[in-house]
PDB file of N, CA and C in Angstrom:
ATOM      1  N   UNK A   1     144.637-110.135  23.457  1.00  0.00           N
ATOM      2  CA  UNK A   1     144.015-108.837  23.523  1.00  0.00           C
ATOM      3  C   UNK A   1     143.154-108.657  22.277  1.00  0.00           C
ATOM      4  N   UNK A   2     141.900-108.229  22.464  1.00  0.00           N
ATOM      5  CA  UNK A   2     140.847-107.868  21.686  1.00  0.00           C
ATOM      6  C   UNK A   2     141.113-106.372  20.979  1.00  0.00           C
ATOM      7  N   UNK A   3     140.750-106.638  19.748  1.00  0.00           N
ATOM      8  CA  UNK A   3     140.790-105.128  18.984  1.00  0.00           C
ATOM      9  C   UNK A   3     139.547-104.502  18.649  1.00  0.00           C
ATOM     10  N   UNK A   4     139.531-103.213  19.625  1.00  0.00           N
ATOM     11  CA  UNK A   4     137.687-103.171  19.577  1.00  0.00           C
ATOM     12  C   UNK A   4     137.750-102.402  18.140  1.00  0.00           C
ATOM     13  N   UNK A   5     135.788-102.471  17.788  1.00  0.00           N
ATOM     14  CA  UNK A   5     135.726-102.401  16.853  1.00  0.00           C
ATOM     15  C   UNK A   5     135.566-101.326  16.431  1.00  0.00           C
ATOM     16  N   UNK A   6     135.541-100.276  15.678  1.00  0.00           N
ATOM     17  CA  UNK A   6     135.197 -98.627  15.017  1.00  0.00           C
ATOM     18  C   UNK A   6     134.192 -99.075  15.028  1.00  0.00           C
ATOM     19  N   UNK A   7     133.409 -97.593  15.545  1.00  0.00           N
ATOM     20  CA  UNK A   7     131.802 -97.340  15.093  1.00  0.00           C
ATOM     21  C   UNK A   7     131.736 -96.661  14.222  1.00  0.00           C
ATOM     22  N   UNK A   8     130.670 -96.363  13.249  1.00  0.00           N
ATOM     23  CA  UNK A   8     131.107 -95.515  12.383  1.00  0.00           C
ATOM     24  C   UNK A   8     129.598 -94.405  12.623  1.00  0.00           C
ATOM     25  N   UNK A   9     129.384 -93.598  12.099  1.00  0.00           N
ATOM     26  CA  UNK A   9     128.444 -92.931  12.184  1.00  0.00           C
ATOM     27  C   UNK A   9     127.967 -91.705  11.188  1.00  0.00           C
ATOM     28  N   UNK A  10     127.078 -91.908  10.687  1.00  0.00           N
ATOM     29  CA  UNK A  10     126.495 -90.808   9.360  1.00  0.00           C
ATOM     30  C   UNK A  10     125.337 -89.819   9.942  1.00  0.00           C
ATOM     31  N   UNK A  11     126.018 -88.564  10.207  1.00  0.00           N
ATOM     32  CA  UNK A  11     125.075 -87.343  10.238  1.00  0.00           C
ATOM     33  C   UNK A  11     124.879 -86.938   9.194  1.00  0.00           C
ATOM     34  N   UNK A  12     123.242 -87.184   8.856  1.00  0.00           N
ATOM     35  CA  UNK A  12     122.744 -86.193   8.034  1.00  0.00           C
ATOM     36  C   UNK A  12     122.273 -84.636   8.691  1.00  0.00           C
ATOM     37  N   UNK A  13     122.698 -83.366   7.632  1.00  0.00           N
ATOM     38  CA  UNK A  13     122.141 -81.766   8.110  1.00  0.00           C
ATOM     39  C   UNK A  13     121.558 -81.648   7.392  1.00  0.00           C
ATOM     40  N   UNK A  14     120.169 -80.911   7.941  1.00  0.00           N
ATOM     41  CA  UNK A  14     119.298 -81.257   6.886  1.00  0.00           C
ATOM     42  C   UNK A  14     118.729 -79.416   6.888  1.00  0.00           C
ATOM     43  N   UNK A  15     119.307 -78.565   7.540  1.00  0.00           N
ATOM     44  CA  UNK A  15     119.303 -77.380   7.812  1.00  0.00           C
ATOM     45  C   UNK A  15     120.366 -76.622   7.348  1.00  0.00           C
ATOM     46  N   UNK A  16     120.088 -75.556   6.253  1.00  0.00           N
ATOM     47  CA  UNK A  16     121.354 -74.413   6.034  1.00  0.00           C
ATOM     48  C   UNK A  16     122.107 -74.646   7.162  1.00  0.00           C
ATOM     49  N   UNK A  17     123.139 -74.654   6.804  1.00  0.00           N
ATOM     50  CA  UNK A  17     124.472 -74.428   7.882  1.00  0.00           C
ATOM     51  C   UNK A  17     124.716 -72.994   7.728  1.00  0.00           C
ATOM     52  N   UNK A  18     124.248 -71.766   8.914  1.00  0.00           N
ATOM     53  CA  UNK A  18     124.477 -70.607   8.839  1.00  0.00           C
ATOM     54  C   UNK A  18     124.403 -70.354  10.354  1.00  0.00           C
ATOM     55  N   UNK A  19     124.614 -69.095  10.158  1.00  0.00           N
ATOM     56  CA  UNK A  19     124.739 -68.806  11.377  1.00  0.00           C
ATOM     57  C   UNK A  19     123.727 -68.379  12.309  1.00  0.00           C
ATOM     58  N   UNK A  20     122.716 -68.581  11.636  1.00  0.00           N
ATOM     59  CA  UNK A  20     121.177 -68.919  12.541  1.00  0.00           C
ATOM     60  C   UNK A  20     121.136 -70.471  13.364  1.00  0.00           C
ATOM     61  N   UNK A  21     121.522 -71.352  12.789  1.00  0.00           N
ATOM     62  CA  UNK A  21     121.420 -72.726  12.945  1.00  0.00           C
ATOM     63  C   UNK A  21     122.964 -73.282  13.657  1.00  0.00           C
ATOM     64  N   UNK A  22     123.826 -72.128  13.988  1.00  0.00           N
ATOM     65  CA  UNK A  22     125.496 -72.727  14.457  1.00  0.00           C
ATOM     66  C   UNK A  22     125.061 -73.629  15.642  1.00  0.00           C
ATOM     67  N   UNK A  23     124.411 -73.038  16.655  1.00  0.00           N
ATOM     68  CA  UNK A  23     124.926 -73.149  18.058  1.00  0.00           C
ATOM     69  C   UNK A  23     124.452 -74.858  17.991  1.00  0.00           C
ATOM     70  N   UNK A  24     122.841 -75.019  17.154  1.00  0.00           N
ATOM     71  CA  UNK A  24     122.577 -75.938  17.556  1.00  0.00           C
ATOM     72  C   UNK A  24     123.460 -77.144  16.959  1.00  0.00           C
ATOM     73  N   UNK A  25     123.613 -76.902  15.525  1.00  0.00           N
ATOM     74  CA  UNK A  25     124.038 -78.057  14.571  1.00  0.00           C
ATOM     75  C   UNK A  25     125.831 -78.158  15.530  1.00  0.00           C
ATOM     76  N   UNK A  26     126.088 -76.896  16.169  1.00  0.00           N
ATOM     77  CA  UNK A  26     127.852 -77.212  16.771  1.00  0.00           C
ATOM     78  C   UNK A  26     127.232 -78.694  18.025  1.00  0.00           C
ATOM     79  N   UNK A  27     126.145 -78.448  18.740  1.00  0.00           N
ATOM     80  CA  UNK A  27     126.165 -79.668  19.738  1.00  0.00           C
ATOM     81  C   UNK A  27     125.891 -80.859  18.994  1.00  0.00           C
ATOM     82  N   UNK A  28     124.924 -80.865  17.926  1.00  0.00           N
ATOM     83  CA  UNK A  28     125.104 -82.338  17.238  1.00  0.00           C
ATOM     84  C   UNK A  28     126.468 -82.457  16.903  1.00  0.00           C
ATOM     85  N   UNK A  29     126.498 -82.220  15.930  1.00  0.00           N
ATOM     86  CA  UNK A  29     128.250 -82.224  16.038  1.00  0.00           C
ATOM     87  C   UNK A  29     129.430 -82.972  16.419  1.00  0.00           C
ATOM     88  N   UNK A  30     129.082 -81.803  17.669  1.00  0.00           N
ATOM     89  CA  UNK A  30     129.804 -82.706  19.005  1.00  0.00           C
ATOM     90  C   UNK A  30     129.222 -83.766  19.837  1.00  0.00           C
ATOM     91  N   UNK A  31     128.265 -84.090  19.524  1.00  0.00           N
ATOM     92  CA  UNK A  31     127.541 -85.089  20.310  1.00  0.00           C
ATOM     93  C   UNK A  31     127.426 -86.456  19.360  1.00  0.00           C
ATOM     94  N   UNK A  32     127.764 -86.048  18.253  1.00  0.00           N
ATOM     95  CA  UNK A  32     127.900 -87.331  17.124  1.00  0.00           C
ATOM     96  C   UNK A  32     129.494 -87.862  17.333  1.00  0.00           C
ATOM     97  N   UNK A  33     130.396 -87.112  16.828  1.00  0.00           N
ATOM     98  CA  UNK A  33     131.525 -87.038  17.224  1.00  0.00           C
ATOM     99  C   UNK A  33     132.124 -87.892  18.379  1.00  0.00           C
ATOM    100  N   UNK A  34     131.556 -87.437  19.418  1.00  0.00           N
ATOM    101  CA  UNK A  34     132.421 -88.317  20.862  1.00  0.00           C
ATOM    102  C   UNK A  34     131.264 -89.575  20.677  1.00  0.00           C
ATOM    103  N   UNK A  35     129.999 -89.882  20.068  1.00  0.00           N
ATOM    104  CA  UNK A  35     129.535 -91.785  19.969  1.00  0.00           C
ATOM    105  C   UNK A  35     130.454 -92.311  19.200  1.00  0.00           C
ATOM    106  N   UNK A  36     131.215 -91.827  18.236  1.00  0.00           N
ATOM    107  CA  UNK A  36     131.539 -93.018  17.469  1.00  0.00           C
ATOM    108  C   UNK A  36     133.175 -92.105  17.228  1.00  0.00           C
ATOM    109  N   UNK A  37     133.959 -93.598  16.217  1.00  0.00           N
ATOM    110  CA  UNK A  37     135.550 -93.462  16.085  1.00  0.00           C
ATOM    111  C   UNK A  37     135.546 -92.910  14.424  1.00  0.00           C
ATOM    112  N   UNK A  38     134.450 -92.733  13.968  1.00  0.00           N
ATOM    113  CA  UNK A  38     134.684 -92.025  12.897  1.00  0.00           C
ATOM    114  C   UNK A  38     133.223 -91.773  12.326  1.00  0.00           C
ATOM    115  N   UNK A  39     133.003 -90.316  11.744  1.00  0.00           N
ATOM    116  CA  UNK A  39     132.083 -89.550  11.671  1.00  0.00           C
ATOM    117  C   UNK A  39     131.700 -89.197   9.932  1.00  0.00           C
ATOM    118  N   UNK A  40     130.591 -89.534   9.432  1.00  0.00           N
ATOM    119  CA  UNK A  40     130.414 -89.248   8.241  1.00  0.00           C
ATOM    120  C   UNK A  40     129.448 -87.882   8.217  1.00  0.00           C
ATOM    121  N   UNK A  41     129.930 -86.870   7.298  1.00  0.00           N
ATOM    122  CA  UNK A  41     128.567 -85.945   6.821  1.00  0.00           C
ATOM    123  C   UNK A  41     128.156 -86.065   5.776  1.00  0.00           C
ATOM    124  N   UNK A  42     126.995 -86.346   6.078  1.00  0.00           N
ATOM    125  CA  UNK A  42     125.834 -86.095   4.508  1.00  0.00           C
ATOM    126  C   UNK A  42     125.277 -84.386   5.100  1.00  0.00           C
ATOM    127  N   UNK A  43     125.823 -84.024   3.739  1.00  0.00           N
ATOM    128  CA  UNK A  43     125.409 -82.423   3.809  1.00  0.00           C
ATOM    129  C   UNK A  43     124.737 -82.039   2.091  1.00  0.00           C
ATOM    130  N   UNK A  44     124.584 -83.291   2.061  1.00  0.00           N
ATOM    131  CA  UNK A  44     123.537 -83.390   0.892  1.00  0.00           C
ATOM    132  C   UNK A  44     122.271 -82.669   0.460  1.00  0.00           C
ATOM    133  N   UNK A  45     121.909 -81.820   1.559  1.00  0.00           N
ATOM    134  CA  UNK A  45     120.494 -81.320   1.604  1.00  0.00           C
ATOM    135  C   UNK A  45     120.714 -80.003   1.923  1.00  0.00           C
ATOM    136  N   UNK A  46     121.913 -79.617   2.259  1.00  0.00           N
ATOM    137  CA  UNK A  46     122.065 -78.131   2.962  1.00  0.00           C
ATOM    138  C   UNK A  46     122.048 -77.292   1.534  1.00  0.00           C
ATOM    139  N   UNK A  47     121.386 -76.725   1.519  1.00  0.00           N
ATOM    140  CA  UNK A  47     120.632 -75.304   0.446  1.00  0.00           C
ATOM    141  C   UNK A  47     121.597 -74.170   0.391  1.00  0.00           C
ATOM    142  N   UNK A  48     122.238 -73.867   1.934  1.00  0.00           N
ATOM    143  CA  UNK A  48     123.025 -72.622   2.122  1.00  0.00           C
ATOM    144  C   UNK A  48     124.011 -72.875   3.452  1.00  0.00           C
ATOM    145  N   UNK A  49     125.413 -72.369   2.871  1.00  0.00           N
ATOM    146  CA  UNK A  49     126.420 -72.374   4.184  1.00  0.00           C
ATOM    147  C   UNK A  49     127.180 -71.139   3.758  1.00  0.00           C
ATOM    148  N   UNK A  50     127.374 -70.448   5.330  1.00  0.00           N
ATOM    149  CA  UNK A  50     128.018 -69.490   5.130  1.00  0.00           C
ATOM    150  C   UNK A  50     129.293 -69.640   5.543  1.00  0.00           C
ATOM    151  N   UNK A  51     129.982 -68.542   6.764  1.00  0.00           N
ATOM    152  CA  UNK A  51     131.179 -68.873   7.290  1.00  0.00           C
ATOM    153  C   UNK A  51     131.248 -69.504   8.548  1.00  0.00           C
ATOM    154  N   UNK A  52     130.182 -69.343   9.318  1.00  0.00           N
ATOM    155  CA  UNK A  52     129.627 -70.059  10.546  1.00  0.00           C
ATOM    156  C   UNK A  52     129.664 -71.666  10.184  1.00  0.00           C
ATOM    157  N   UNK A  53     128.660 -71.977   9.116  1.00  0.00           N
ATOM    158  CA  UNK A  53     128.761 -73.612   9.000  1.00  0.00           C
ATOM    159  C   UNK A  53     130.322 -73.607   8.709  1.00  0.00           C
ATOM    160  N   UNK A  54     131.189 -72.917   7.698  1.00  0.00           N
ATOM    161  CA  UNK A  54     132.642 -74.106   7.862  1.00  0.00           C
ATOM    162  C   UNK A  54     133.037 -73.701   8.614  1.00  0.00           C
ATOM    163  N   UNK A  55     132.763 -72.738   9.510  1.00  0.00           N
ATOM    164  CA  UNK A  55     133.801 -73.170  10.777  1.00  0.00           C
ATOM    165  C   UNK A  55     133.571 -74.225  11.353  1.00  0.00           C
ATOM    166  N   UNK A  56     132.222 -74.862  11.441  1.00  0.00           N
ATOM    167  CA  UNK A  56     131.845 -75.580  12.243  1.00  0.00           C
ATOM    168  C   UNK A  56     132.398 -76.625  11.330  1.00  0.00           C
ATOM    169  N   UNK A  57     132.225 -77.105  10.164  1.00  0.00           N
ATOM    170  CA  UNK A  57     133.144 -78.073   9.129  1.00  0.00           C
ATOM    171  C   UNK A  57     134.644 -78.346   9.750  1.00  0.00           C
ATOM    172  N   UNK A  58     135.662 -76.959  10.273  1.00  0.00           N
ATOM    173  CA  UNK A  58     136.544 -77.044  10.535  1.00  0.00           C
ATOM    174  C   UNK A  58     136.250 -77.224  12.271  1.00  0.00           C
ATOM    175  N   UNK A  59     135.977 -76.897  12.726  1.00  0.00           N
ATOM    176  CA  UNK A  59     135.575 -77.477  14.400  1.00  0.00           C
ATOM    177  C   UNK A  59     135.684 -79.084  14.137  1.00  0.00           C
ATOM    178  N   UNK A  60     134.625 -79.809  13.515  1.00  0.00           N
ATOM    179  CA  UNK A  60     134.596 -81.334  13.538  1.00  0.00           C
ATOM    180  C   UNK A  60     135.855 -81.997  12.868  1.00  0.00           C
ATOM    181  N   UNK A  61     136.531 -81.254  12.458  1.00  0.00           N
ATOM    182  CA  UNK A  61     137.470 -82.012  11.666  1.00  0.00           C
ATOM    183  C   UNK A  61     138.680 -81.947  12.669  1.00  0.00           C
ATOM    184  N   UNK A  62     138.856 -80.999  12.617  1.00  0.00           N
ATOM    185  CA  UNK A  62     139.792 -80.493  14.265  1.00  0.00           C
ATOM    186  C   UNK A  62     139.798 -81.324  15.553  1.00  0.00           C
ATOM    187  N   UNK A  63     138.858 -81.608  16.083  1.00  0.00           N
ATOM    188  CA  UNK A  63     138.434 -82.062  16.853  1.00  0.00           C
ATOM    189  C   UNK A  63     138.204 -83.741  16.827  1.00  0.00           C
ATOM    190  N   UNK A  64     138.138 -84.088  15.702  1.00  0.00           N
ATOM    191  CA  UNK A  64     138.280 -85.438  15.026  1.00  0.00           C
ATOM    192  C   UNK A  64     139.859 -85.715  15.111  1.00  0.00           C
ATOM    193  N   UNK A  65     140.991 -84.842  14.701  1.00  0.00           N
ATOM    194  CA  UNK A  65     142.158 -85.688  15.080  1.00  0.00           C
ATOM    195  C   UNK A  65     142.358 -85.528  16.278  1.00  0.00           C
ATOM    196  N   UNK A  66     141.812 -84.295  16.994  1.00  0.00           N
ATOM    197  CA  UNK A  66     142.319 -84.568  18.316  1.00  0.00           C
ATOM    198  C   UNK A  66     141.899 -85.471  19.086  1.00  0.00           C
ATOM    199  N   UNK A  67     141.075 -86.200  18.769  1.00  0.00           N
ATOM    200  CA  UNK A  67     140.799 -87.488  19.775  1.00  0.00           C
ATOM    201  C   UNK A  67     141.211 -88.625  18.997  1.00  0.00           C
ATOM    202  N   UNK A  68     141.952 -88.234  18.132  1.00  0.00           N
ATOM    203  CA  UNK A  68     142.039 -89.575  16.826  1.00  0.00           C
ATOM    204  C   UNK A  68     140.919 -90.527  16.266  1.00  0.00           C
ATOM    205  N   UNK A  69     140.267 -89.382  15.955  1.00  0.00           N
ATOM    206  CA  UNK A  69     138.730 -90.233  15.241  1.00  0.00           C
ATOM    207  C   UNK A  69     139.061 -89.395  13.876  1.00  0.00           C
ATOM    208  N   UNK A  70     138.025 -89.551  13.011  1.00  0.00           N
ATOM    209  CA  UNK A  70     137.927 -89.238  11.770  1.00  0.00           C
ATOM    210  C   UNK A  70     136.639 -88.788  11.168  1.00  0.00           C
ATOM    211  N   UNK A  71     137.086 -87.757  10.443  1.00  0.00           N
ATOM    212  CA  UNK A  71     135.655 -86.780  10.463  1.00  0.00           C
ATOM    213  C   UNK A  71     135.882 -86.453   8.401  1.00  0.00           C
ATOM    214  N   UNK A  72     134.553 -86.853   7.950  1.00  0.00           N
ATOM    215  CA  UNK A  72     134.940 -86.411   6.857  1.00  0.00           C
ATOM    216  C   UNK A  72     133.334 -86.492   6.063  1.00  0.00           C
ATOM    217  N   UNK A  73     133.226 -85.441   4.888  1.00  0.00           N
ATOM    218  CA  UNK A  73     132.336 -85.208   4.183  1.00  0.00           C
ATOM    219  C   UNK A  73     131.669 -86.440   3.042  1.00  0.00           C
ATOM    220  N   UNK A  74     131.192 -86.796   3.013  1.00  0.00           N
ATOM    221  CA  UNK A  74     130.555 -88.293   2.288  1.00  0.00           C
ATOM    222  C   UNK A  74     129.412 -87.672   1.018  1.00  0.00           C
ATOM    223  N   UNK A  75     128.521 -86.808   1.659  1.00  0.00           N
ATOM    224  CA  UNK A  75     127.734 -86.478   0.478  1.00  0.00           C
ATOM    225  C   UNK A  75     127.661 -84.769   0.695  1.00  0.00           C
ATOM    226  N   UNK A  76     127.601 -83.701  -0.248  1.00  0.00           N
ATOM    227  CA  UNK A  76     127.511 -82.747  -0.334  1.00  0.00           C
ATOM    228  C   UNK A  76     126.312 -81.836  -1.092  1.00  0.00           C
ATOM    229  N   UNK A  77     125.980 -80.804  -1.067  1.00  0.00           N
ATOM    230  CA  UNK A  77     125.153 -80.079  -1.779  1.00  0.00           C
ATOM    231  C   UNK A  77     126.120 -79.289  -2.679  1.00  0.00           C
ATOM    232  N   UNK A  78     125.430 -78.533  -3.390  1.00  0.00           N
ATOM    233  CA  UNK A  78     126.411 -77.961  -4.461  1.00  0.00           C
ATOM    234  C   UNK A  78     127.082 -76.095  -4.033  1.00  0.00           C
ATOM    235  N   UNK A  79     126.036 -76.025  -2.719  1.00  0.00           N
ATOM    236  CA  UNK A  79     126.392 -74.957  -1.675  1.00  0.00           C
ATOM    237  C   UNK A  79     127.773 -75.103  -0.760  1.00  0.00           C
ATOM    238  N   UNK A  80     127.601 -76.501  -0.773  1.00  0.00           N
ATOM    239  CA  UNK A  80     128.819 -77.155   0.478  1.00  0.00           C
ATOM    240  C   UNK A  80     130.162 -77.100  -0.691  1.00  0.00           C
ATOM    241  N   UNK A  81     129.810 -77.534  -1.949  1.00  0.00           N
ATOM    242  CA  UNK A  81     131.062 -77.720  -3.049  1.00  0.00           C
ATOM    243  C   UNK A  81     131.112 -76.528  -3.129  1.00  0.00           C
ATOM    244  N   UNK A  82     130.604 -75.524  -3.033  1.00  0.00           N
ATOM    245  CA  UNK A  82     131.160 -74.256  -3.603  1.00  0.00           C
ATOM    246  C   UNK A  82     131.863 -74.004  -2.327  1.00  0.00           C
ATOM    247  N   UNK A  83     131.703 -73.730  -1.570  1.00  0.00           N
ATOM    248  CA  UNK A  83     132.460 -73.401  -0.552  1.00  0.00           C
ATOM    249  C   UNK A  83     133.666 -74.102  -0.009  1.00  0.00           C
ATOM    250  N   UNK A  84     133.460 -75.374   0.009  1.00  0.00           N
ATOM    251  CA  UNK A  84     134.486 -76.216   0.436  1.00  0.00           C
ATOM    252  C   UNK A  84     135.746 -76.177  -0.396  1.00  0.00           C
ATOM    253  N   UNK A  85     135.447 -75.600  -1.907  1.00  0.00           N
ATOM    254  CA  UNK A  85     136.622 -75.418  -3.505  1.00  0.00           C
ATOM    255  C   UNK A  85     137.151 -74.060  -2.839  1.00  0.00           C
ATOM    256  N   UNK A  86     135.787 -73.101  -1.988  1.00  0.00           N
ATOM    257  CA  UNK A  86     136.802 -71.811  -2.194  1.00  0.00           C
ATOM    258  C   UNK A  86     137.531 -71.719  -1.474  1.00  0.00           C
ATOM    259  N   UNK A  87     137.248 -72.339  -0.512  1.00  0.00           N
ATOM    260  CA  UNK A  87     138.586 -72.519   0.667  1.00  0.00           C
ATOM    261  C   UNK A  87     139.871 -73.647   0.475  1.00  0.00           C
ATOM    262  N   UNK A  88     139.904 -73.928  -0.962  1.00  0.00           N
ATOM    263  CA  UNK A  88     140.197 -74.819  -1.273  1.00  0.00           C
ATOM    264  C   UNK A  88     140.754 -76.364  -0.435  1.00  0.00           C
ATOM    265  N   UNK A  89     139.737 -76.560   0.554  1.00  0.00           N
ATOM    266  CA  UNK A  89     139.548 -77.735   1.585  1.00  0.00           C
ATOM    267  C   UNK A  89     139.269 -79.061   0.859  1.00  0.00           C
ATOM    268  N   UNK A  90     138.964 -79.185  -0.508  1.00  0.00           N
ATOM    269  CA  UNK A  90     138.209 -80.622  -0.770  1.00  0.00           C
ATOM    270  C   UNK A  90     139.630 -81.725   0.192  1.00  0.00           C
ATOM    271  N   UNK A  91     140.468 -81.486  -0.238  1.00  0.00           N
ATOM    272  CA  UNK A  91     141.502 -82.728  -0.155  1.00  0.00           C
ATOM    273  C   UNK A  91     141.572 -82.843   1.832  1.00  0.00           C
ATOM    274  N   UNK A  92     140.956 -82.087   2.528  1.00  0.00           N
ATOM    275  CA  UNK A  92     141.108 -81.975   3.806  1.00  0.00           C
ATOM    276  C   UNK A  92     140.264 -82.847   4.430  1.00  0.00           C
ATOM    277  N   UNK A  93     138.304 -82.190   3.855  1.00  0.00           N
ATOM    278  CA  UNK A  93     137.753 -82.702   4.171  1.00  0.00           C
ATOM    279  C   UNK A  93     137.056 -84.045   3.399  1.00  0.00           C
ATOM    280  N   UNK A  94     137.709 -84.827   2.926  1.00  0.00           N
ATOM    281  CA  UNK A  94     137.675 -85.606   1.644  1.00  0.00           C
ATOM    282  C   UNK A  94     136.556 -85.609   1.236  1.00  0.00           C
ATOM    283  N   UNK A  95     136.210 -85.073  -0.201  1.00  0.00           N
ATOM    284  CA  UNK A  95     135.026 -84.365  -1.279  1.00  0.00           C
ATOM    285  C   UNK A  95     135.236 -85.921  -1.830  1.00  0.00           C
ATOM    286  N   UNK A  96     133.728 -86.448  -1.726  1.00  0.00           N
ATOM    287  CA  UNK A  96     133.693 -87.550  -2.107  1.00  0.00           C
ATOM    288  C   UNK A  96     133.954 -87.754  -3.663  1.00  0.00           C
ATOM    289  N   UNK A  97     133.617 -86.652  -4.158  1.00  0.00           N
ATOM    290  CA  UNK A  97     133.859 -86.603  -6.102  1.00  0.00           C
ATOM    291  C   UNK A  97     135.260 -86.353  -6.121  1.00  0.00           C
ATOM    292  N   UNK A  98     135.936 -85.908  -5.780  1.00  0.00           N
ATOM    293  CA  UNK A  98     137.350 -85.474  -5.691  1.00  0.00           C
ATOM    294  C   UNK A  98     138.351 -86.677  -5.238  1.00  0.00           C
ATOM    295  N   UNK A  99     138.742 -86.511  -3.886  1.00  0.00           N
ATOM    296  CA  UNK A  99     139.858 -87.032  -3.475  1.00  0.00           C
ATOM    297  C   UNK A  99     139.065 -88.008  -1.930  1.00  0.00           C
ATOM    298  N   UNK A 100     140.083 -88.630  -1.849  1.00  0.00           N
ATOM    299  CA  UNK A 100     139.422 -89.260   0.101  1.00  0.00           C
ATOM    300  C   UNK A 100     140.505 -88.288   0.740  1.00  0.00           C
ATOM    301  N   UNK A 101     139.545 -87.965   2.098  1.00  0.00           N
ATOM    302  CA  UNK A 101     140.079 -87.582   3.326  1.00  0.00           C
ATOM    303  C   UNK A 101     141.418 -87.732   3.536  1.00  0.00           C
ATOM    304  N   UNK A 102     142.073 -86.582   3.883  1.00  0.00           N
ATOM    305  CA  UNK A 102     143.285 -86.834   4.777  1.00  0.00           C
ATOM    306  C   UNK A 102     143.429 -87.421   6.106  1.00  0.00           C
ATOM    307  N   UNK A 103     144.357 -88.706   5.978  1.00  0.00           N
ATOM    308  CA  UNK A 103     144.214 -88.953   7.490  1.00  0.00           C
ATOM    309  C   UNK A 103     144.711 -87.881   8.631  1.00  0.00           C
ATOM    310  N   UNK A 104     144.330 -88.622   9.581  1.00  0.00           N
ATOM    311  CA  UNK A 104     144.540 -87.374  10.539  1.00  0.00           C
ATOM    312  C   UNK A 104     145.920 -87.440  11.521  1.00  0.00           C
ATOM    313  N   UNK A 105     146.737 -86.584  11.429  1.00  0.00           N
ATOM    314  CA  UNK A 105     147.899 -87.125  11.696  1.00  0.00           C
ATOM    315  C   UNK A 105     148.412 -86.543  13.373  1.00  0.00           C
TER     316      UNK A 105
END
């Protein structure tokens, strides 16, 4: 028996994550998500996130163990670090300066 292989996959957002931009950035998202067995964000460029983008942070991550894939933050803006500390999530969504990802259990 063959052990297939992980795909891996890096979304870059290259749009505030707010709640002007939810509905669309929720179908990438989800449409990145179910191609591959584990999901990188570069949110490197996002300027502004409110509570809409982490929900949607927490949607992909959610939704990542439930299919047993893996969803986690790779590059950040300093909008995404502020927010991601105040919810104090780094260790969840593994803050690449910080800690790695929790697996997903």
């Amino acid at each position: 028996m063959s052990k297939k292989k992980s795909t891996v996959q890096r979304l870059a957002i290259v749009e505030d994550m707010t709640i002007y931009n939810a509905m669309m950035q929720k179908q990438s998202l989800v449409e990145a998500l179910a191609a591959c067995d584990e999901l990188e964000l570069d949110l490197s460029t996002v300027a502004e996130i409110d509570t809409a983008g982490f929900q949607l942070l927490v949607l992909v991550k959610r939704e990542a163990a439930r299919l047993g894939k893996q969803a986690r933050i790779v590059a950040h803006s300093q909008a995404v670090s502020e927010v991601v500390d105040f919810f104090n999530m780094a260790a969840h969504f593994g803050d690449p300066m910080l800690v790695p990802a929790q697996e997903a259990r």
